[in-house]
C-alpha atoms as a PDB file:
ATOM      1  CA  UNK A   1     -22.313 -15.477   2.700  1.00  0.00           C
ATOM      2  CA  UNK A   2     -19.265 -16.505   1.602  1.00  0.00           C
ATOM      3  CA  UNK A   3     -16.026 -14.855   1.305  1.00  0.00           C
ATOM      4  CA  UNK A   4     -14.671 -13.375  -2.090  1.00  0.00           C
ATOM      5  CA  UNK A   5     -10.965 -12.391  -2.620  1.00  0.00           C
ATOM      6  CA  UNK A   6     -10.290  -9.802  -5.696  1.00  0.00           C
ATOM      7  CA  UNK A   7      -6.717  -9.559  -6.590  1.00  0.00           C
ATOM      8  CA  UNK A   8      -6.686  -6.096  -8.079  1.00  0.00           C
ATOM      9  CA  UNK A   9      -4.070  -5.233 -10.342  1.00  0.00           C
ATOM     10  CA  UNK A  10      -2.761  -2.028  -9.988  1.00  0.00           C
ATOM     11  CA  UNK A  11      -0.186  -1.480 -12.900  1.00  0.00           C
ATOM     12  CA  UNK A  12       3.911  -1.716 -13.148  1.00  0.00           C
ATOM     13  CA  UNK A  13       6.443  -0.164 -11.470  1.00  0.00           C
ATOM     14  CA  UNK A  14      10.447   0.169 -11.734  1.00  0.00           C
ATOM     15  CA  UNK A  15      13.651   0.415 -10.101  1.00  0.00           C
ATOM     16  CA  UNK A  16      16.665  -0.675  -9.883  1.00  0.00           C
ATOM     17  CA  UNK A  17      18.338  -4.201  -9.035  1.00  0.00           C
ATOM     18  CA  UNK A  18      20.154  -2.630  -6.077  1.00  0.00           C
ATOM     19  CA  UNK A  19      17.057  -1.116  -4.734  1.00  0.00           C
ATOM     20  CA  UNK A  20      15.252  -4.450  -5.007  1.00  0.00           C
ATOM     21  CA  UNK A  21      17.964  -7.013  -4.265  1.00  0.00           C
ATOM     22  CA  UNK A  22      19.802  -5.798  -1.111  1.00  0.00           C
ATOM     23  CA  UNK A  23      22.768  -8.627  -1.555  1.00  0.00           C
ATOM     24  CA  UNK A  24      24.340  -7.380  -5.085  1.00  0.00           C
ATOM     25  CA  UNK A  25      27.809  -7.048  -4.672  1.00  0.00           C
ATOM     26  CA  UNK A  26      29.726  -3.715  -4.520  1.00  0.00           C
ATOM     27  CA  UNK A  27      30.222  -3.107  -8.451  1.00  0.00           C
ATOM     28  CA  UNK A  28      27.942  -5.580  -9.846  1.00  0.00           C
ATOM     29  CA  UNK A  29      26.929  -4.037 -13.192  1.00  0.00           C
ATOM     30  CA  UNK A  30      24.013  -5.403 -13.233  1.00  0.00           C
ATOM     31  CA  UNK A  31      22.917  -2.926  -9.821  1.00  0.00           C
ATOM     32  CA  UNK A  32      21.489  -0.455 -12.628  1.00  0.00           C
ATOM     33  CA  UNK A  33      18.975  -2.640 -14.690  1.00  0.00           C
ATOM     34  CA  UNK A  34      15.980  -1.473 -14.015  1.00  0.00           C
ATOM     35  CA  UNK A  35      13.641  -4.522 -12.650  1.00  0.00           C
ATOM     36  CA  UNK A  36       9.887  -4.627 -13.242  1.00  0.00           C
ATOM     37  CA  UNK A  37       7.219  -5.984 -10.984  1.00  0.00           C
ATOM     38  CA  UNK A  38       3.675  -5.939  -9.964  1.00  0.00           C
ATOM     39  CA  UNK A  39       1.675  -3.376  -8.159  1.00  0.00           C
ATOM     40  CA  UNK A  40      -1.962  -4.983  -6.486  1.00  0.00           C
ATOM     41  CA  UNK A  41      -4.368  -4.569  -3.465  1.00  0.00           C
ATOM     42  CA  UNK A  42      -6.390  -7.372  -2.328  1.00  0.00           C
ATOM     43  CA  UNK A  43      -9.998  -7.060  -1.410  1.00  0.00           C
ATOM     44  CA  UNK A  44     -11.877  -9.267   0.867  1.00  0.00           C
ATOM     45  CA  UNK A  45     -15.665  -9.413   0.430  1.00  0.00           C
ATOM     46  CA  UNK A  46     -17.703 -11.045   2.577  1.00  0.00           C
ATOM     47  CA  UNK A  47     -20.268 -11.284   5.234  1.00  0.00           C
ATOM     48  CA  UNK A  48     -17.959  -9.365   7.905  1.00  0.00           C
ATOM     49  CA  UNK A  49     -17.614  -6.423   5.806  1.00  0.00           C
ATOM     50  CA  UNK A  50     -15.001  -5.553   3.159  1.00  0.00           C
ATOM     51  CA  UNK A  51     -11.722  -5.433   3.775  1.00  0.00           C
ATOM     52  CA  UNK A  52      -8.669  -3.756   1.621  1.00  0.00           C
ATOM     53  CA  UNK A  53      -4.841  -4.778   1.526  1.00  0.00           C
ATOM     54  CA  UNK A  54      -2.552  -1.946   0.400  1.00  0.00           C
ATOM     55  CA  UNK A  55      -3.577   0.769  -2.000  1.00  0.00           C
ATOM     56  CA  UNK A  56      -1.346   0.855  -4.618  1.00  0.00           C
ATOM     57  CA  UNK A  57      -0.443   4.420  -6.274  1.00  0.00           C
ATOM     58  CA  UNK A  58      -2.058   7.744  -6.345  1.00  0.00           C
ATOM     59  CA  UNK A  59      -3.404   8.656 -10.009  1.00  0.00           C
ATOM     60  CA  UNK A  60      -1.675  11.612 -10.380  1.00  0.00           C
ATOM     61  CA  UNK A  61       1.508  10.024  -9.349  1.00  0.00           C
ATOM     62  CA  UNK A  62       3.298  10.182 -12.238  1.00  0.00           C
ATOM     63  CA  UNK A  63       2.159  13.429 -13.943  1.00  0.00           C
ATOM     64  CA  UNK A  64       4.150  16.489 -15.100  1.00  0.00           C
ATOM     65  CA  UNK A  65       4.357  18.253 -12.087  1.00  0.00           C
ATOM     66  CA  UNK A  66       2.270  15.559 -10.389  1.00  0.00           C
ATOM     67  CA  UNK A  67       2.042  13.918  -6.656  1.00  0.00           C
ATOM     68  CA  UNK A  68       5.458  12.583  -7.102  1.00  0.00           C
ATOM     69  CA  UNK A  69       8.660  14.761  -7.738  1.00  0.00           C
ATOM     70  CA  UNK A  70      10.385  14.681 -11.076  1.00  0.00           C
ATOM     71  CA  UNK A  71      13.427  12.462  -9.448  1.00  0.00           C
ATOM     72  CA  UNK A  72      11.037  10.367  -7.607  1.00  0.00           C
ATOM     73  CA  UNK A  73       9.346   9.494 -11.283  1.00  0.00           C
ATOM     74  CA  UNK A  74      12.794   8.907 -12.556  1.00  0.00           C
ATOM     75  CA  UNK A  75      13.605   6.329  -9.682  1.00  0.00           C
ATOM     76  CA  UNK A  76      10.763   4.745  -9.539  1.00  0.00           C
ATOM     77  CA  UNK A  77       8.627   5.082 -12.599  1.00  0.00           C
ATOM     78  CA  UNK A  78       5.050   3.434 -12.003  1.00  0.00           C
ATOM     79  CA  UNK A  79       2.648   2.599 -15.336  1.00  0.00           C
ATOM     80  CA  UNK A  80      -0.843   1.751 -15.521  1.00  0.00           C
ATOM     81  CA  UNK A  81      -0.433  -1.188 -17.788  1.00  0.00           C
ATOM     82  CA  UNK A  82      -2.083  -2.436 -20.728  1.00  0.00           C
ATOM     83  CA  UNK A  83      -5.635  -1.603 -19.183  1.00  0.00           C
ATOM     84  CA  UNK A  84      -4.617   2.153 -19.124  1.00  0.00           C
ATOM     85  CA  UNK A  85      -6.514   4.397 -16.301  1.00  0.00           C
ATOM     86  CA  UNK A  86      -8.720   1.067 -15.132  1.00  0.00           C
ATOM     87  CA  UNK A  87      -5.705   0.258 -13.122  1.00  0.00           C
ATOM     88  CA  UNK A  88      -6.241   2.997 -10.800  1.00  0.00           C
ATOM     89  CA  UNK A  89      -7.556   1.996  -7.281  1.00  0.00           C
ATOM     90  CA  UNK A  90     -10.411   4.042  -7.515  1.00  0.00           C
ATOM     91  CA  UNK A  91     -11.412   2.755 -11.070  1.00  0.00           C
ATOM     92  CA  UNK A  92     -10.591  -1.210 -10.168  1.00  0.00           C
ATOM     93  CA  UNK A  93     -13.076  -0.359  -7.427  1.00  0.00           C
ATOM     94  CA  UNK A  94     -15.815   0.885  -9.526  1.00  0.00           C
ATOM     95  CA  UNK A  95     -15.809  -2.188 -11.503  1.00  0.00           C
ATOM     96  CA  UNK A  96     -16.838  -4.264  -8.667  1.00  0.00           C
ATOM     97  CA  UNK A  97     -19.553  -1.727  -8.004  1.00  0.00           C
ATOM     98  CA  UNK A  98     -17.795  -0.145  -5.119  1.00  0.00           C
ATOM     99  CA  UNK A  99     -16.557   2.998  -4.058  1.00  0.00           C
ATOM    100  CA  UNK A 100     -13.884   3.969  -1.235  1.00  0.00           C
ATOM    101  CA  UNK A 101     -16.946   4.499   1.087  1.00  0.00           C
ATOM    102  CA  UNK A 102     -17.456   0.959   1.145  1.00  0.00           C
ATOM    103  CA  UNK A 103     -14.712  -0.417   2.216  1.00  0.00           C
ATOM    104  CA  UNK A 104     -14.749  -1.059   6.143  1.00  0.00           C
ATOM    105  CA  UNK A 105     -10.659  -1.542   6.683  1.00  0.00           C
ATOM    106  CA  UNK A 106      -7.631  -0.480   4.511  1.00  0.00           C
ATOM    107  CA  UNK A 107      -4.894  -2.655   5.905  1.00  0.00           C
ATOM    108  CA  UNK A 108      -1.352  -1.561   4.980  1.00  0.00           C
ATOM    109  CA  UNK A 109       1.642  -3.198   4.654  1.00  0.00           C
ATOM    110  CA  UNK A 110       3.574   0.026   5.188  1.00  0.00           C
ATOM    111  CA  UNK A 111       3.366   3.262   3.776  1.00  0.00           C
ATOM    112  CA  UNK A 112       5.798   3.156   0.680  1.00  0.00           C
ATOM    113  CA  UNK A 113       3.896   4.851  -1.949  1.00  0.00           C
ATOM    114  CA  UNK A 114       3.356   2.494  -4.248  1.00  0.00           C
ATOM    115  CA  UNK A 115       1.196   0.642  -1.247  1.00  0.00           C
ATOM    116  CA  UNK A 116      -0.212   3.824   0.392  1.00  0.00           C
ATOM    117  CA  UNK A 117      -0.791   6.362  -2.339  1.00  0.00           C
ATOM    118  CA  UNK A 118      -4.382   6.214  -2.647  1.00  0.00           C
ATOM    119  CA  UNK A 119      -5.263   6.353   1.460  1.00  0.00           C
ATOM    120  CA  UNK A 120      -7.081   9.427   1.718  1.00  0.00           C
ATOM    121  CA  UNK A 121      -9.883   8.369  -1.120  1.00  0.00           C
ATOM    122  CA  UNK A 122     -10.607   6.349   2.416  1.00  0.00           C
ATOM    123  CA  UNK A 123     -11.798   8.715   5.060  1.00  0.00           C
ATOM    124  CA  UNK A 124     -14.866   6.599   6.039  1.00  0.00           C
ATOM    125  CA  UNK A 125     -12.963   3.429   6.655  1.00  0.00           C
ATOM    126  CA  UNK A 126     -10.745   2.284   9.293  1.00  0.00           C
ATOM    127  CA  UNK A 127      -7.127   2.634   8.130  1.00  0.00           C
ATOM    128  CA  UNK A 128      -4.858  -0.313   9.395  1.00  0.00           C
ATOM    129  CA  UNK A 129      -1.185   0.415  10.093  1.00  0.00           C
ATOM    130  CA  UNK A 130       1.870  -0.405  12.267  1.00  0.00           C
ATOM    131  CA  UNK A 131       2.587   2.585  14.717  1.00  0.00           C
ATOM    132  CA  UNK A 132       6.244   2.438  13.423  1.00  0.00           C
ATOM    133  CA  UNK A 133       5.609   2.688  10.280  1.00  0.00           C
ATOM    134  CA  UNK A 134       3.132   5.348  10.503  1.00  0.00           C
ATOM    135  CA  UNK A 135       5.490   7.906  12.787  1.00  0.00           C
ATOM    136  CA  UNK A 136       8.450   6.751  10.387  1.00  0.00           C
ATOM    137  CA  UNK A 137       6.998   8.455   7.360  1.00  0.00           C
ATOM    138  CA  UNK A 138       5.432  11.316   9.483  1.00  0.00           C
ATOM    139  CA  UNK A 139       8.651  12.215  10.595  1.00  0.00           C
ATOM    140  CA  UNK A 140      10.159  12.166   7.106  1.00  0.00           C
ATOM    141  CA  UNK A 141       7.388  14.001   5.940  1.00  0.00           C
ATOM    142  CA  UNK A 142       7.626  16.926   8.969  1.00  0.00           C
ATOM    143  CA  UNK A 143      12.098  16.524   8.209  1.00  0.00           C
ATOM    144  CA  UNK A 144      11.065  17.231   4.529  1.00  0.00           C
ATOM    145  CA  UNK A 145      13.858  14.614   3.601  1.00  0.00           C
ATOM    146  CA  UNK A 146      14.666  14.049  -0.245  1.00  0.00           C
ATOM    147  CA  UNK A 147      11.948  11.519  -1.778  1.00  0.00           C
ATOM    148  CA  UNK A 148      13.020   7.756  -1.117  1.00  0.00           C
ATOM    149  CA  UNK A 149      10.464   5.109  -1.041  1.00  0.00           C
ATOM    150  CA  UNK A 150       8.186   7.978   0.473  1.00  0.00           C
ATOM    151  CA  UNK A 151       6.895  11.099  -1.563  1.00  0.00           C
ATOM    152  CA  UNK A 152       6.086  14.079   0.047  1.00  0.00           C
ATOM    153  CA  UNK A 153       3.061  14.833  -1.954  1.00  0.00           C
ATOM    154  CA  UNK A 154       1.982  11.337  -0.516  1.00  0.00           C
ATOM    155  CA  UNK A 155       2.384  11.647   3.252  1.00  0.00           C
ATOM    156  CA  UNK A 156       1.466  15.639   2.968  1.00  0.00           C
ATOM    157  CA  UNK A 157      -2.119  13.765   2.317  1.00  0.00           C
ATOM    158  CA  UNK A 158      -2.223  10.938   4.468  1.00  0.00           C
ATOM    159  CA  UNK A 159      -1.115  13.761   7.389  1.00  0.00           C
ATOM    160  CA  UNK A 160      -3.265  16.267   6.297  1.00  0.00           C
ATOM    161  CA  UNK A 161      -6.953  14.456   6.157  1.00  0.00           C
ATOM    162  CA  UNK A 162      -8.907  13.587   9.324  1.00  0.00           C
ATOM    163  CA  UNK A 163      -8.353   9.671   8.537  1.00  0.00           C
ATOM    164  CA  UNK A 164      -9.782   6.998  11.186  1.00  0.00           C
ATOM    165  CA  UNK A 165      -6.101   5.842  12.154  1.00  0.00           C
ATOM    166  CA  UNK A 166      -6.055   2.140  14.250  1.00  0.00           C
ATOM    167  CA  UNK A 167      -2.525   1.626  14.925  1.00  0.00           C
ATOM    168  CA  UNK A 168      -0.577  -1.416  15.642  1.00  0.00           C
ATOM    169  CA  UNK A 169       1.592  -1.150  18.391  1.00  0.00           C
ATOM    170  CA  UNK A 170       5.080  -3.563  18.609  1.00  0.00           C
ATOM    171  CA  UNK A 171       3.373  -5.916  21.081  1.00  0.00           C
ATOM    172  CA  UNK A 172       0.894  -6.942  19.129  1.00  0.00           C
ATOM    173  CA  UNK A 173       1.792 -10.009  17.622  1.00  0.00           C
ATOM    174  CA  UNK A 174      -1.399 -11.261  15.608  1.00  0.00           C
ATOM    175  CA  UNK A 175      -4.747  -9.127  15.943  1.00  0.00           C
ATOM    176  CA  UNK A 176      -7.993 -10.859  14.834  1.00  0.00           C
ATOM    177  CA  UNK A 177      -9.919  -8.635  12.325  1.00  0.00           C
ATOM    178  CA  UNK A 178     -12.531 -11.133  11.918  1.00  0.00           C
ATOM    179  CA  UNK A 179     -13.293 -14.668  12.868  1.00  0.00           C
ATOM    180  CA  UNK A 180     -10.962 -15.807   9.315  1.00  0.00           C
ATOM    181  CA  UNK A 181      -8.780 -12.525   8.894  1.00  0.00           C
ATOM    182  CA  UNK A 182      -5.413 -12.204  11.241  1.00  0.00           C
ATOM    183  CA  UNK A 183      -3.475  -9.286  10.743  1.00  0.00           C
ATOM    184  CA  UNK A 184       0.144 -10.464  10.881  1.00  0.00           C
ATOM    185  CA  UNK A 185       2.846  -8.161  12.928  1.00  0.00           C
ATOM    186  CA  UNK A 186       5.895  -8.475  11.020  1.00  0.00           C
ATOM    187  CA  UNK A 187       7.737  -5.943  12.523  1.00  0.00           C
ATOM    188  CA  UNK A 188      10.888  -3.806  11.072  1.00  0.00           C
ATOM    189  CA  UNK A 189      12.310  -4.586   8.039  1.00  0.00           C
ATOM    190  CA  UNK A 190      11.717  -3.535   4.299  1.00  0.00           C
ATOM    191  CA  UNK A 191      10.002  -0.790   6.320  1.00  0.00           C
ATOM    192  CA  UNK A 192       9.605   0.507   9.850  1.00  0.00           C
ATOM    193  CA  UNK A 193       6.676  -1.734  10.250  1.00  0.00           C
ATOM    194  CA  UNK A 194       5.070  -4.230   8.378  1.00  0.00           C
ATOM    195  CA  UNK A 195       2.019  -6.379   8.462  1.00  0.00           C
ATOM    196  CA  UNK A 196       0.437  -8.926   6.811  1.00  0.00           C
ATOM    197  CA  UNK A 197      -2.980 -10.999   6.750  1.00  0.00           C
ATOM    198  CA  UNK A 198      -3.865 -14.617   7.250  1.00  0.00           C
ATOM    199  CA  UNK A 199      -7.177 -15.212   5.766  1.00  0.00           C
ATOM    200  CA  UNK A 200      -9.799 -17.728   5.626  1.00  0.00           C
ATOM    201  CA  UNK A 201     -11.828 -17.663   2.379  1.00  0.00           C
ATOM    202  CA  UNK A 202     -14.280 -20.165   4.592  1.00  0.00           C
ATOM    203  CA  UNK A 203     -15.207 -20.648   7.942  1.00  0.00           C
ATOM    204  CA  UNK A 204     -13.201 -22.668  10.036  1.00  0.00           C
ATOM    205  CA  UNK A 205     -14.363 -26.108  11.312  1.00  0.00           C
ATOM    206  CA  UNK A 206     -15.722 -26.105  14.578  1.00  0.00           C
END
């Protein structure tokens, strides 16, 4: 069987220049615009099981009184997009026939939430994640600091549910999911710990 990569997009999100482009000078006028870009999870289908990048947003992110906080919405206002509630993770899903239960691995790139919201729809997979990153946002969550690129209605979740955690620990340079997926240890950066994939939509040569 074959491998299949779905590029699911998962709507638009906002914020401003200086959030997104860490070199603006001190003053720049332009720090303020508000920049739009993409929101997606990649799926991997294949003989070796199915495989999930990032989760996007929860649902209920950006409802009154919803997951995220008022000044949270403000900062960084997510939208479905022109396909309305199909952009949600759960719904994108559903059109390939799936549900969460199918999925084998949730890899995450970190846990901002506009990568992590929709984790706990997950609890029969393995979830994917750099140890950093992971006791980063539980300590901001148990600190209750102000909202940043974490919401506390977010992590509250991904703490609170009896999730099948694998960790990536600071030594591990490149970890093999499958014979043509590499998980990709990044380390600090954007966030306390990042990974990425390497995949092989075919098998290599031998």
């Amino acid at each position: 069987m074959r491998n299949r990569l779905f590029v699911l997009d998962l709507g638009r999100m906002r914020m401003a220049r200086r959030s997104f482009f860490g070199d603006l000078a001190d003053g720049d006028p332009s720090a303020a615009e508000m920049v739009t870009f993409p929101i997606s999870a990649y799926l991997i289908d294949g003989a070796e099981g199915r495989i999930l990048f990032d989760a996007g947003c929860h649902p209920d992110a950006m409802q009154p009184g919803g997951r995220w906080s008022e000044a949270f919405q403000s900062q960084f206002p997510w939208e479905p997009g022109p396909d309305g509630e199909a952009c949600h993770l759960p719904n994108r899903l559903e059109q390939l026939g799936l549900g969460p239960d199918d999925i084998d691995h949730v890899v995450l790139s970190h846990m901002h939430s506009d990568h992590a919201g929709c984790v706990e729809f997950f609890q029969q997979s393995q979830v994917i994640v750099h140890r950093a990153e992971f006791d980063f946002a539980r300590a901001f969550c148990e600190r209750r600091d102000p909202d940043s690129s974490y919401a506390w209605g977010d992590a509250e979740q991904w703490l609170g549910q009896d999730m099948n955690w694998r960790f990536v620990e600071d030594h591990e340079k490149e970890l093999s999911l499958t014979d043509r997926i590499t998980l990709l240890n990044w380390g600090a950066g954007h966030a306390a710990g990042m990974l990425a994939w390497r995949c092989r939509l075919t098998r290599p040569e031998m």
